[in-house]
PDB file of N, CA and C in Angstrom:
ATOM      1  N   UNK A   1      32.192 -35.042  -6.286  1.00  0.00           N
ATOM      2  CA  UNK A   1      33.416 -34.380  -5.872  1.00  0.00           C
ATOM      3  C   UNK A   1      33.729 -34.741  -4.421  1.00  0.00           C
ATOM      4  N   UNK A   2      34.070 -36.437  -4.062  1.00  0.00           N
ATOM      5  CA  UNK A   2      34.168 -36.372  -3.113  1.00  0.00           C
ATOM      6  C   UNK A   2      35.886 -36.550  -2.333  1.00  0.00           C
ATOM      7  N   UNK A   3      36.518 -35.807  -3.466  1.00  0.00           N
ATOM      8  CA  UNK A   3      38.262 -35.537  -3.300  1.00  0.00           C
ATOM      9  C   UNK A   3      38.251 -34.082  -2.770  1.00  0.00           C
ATOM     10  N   UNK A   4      38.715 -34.398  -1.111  1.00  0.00           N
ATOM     11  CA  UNK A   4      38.407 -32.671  -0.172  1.00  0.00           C
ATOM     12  C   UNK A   4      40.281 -32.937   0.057  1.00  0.00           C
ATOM     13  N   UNK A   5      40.749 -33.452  -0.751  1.00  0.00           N
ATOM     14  CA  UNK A   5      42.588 -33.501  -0.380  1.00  0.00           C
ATOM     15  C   UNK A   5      43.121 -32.064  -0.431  1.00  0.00           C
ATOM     16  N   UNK A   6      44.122 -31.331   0.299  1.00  0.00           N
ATOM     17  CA  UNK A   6      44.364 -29.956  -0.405  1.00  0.00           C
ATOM     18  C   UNK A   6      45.027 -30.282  -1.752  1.00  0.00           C
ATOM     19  N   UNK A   7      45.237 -30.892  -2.297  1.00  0.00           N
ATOM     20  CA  UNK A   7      45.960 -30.967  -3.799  1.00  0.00           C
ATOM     21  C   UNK A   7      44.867 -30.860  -4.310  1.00  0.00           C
ATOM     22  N   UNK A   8      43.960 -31.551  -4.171  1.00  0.00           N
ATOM     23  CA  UNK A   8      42.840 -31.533  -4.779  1.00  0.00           C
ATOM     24  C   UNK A   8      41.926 -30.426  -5.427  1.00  0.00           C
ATOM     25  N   UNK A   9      42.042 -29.451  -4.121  1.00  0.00           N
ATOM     26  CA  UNK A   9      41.492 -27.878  -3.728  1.00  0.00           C
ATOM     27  C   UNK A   9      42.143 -27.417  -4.160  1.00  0.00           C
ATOM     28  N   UNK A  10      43.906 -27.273  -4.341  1.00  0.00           N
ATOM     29  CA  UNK A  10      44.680 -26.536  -4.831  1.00  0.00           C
ATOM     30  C   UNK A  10      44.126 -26.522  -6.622  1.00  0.00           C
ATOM     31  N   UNK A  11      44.038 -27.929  -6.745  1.00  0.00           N
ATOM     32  CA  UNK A  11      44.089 -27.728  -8.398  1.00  0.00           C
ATOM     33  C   UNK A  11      42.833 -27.247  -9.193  1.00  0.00           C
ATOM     34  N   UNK A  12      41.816 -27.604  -8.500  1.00  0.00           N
ATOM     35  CA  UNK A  12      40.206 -27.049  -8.830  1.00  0.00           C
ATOM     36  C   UNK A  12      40.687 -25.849  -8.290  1.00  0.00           C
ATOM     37  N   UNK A  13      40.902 -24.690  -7.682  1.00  0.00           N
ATOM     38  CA  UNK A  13      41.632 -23.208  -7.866  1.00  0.00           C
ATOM     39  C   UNK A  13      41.976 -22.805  -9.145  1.00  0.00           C
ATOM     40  N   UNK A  14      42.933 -23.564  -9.508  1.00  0.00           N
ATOM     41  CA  UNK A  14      43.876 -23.439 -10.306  1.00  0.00           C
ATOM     42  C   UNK A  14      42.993 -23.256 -11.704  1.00  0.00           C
ATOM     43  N   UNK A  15      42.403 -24.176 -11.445  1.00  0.00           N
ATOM     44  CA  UNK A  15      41.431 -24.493 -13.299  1.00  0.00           C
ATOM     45  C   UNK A  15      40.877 -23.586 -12.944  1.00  0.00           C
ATOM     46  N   UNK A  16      40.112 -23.319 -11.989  1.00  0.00           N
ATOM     47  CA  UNK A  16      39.080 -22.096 -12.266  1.00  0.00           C
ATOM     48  C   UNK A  16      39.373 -20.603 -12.230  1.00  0.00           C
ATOM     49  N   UNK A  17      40.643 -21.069 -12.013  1.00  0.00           N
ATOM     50  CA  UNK A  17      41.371 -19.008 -12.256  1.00  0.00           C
ATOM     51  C   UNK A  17      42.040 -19.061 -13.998  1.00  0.00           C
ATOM     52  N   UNK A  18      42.094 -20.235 -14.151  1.00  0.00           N
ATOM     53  CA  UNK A  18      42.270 -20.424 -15.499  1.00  0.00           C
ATOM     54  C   UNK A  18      41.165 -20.091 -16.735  1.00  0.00           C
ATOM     55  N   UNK A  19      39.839 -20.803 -16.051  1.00  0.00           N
ATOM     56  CA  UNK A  19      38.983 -20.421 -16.986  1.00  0.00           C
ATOM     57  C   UNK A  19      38.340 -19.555 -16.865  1.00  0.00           C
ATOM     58  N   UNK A  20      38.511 -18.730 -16.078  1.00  0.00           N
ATOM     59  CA  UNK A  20      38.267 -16.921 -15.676  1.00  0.00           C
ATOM     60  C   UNK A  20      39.100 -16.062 -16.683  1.00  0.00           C
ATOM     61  N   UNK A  21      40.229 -16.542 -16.651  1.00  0.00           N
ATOM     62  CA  UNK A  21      41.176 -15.296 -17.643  1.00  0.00           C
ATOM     63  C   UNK A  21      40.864 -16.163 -19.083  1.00  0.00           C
ATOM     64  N   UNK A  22      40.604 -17.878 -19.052  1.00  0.00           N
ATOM     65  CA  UNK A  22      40.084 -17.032 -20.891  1.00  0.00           C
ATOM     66  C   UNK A  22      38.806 -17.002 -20.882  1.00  0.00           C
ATOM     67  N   UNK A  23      37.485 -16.740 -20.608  1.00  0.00           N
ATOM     68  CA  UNK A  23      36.875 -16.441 -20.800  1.00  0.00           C
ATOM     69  C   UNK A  23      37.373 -14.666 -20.635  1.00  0.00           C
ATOM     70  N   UNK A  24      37.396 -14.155 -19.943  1.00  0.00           N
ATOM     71  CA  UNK A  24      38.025 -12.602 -20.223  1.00  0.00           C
ATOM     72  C   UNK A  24      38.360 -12.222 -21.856  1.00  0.00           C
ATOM     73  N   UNK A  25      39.932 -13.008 -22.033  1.00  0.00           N
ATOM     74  CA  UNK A  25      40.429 -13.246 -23.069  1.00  0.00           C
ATOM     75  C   UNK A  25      39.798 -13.473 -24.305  1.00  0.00           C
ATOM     76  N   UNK A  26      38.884 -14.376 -24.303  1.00  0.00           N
ATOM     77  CA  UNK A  26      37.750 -14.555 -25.358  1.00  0.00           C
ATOM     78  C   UNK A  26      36.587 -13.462 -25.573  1.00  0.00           C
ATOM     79  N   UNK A  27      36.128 -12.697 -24.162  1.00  0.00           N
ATOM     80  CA  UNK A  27      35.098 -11.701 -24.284  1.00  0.00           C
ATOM     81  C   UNK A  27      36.045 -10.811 -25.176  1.00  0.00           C
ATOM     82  N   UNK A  28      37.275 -10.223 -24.664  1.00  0.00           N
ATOM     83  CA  UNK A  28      38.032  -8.978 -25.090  1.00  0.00           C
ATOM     84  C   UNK A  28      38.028  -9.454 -26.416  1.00  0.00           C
ATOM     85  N   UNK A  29      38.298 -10.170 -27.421  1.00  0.00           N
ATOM     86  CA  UNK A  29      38.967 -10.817 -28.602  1.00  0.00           C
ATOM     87  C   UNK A  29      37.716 -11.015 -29.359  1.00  0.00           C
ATOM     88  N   UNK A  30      36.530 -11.031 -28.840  1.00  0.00           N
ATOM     89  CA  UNK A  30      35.349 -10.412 -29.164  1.00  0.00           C
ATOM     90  C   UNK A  30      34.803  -8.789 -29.478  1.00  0.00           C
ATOM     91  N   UNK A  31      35.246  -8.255 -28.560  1.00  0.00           N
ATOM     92  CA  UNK A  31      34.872  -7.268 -28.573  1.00  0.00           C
ATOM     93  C   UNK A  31      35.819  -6.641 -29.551  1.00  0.00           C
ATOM     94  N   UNK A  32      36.896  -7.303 -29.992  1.00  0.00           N
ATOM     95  CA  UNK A  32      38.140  -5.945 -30.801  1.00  0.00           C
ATOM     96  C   UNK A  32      37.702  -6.347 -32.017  1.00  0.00           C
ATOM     97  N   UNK A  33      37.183  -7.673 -32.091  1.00  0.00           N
ATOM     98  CA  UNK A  33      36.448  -8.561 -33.369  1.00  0.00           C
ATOM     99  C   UNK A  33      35.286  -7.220 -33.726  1.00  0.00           C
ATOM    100  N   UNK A  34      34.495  -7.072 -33.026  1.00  0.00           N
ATOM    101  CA  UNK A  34      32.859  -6.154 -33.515  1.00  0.00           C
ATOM    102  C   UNK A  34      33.144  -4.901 -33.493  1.00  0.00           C
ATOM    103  N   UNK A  35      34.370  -4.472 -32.755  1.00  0.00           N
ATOM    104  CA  UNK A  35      34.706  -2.921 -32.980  1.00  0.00           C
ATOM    105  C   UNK A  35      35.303  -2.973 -34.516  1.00  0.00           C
ATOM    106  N   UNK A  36      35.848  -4.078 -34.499  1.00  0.00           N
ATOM    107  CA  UNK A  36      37.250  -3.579 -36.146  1.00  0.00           C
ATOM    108  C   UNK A  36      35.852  -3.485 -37.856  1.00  0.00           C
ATOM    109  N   UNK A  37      34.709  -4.546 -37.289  1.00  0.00           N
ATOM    110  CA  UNK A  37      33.393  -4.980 -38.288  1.00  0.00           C
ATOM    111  C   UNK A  37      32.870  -3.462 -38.317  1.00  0.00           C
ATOM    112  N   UNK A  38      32.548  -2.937 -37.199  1.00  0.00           N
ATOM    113  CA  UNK A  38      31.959  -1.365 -37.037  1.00  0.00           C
ATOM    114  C   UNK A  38      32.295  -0.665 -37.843  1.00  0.00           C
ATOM    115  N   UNK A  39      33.852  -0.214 -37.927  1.00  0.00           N
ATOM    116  CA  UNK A  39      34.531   0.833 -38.543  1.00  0.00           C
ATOM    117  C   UNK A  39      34.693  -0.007 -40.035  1.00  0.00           C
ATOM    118  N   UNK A  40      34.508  -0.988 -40.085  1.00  0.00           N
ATOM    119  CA  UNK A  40      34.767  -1.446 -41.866  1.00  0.00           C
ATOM    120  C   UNK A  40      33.288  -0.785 -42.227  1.00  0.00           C
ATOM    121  N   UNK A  41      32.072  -0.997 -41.809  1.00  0.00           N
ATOM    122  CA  UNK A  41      31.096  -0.802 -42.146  1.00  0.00           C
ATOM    123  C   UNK A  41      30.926   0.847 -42.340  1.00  0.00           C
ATOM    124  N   UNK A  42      31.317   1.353 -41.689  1.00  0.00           N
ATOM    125  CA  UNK A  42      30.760   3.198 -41.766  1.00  0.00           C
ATOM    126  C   UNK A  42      31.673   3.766 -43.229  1.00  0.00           C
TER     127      UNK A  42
END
């Protein structure tokens, strides 16, 4: 990583606020996944 350009910095930001909200997105979409399995089961 030897691109220190601010475009550069700007865009590695960018991806990594990106792959923050879907990983979020994917935990939550998980979790509504094993809650909805729960209540089928009882």
């Amino acid at each position: 990583m030897g691109d220190k350009s601010p475009k550069a910095k700007d865009k590695a930001k960018k991806q990594d606020t990106a792959g923050k909200s879907q990983k979020k997105a994917a935990a939550s979409a998980k979790q509504k996944v094993s809650s909805t399995v729960e209540k089928k089961g009882k």
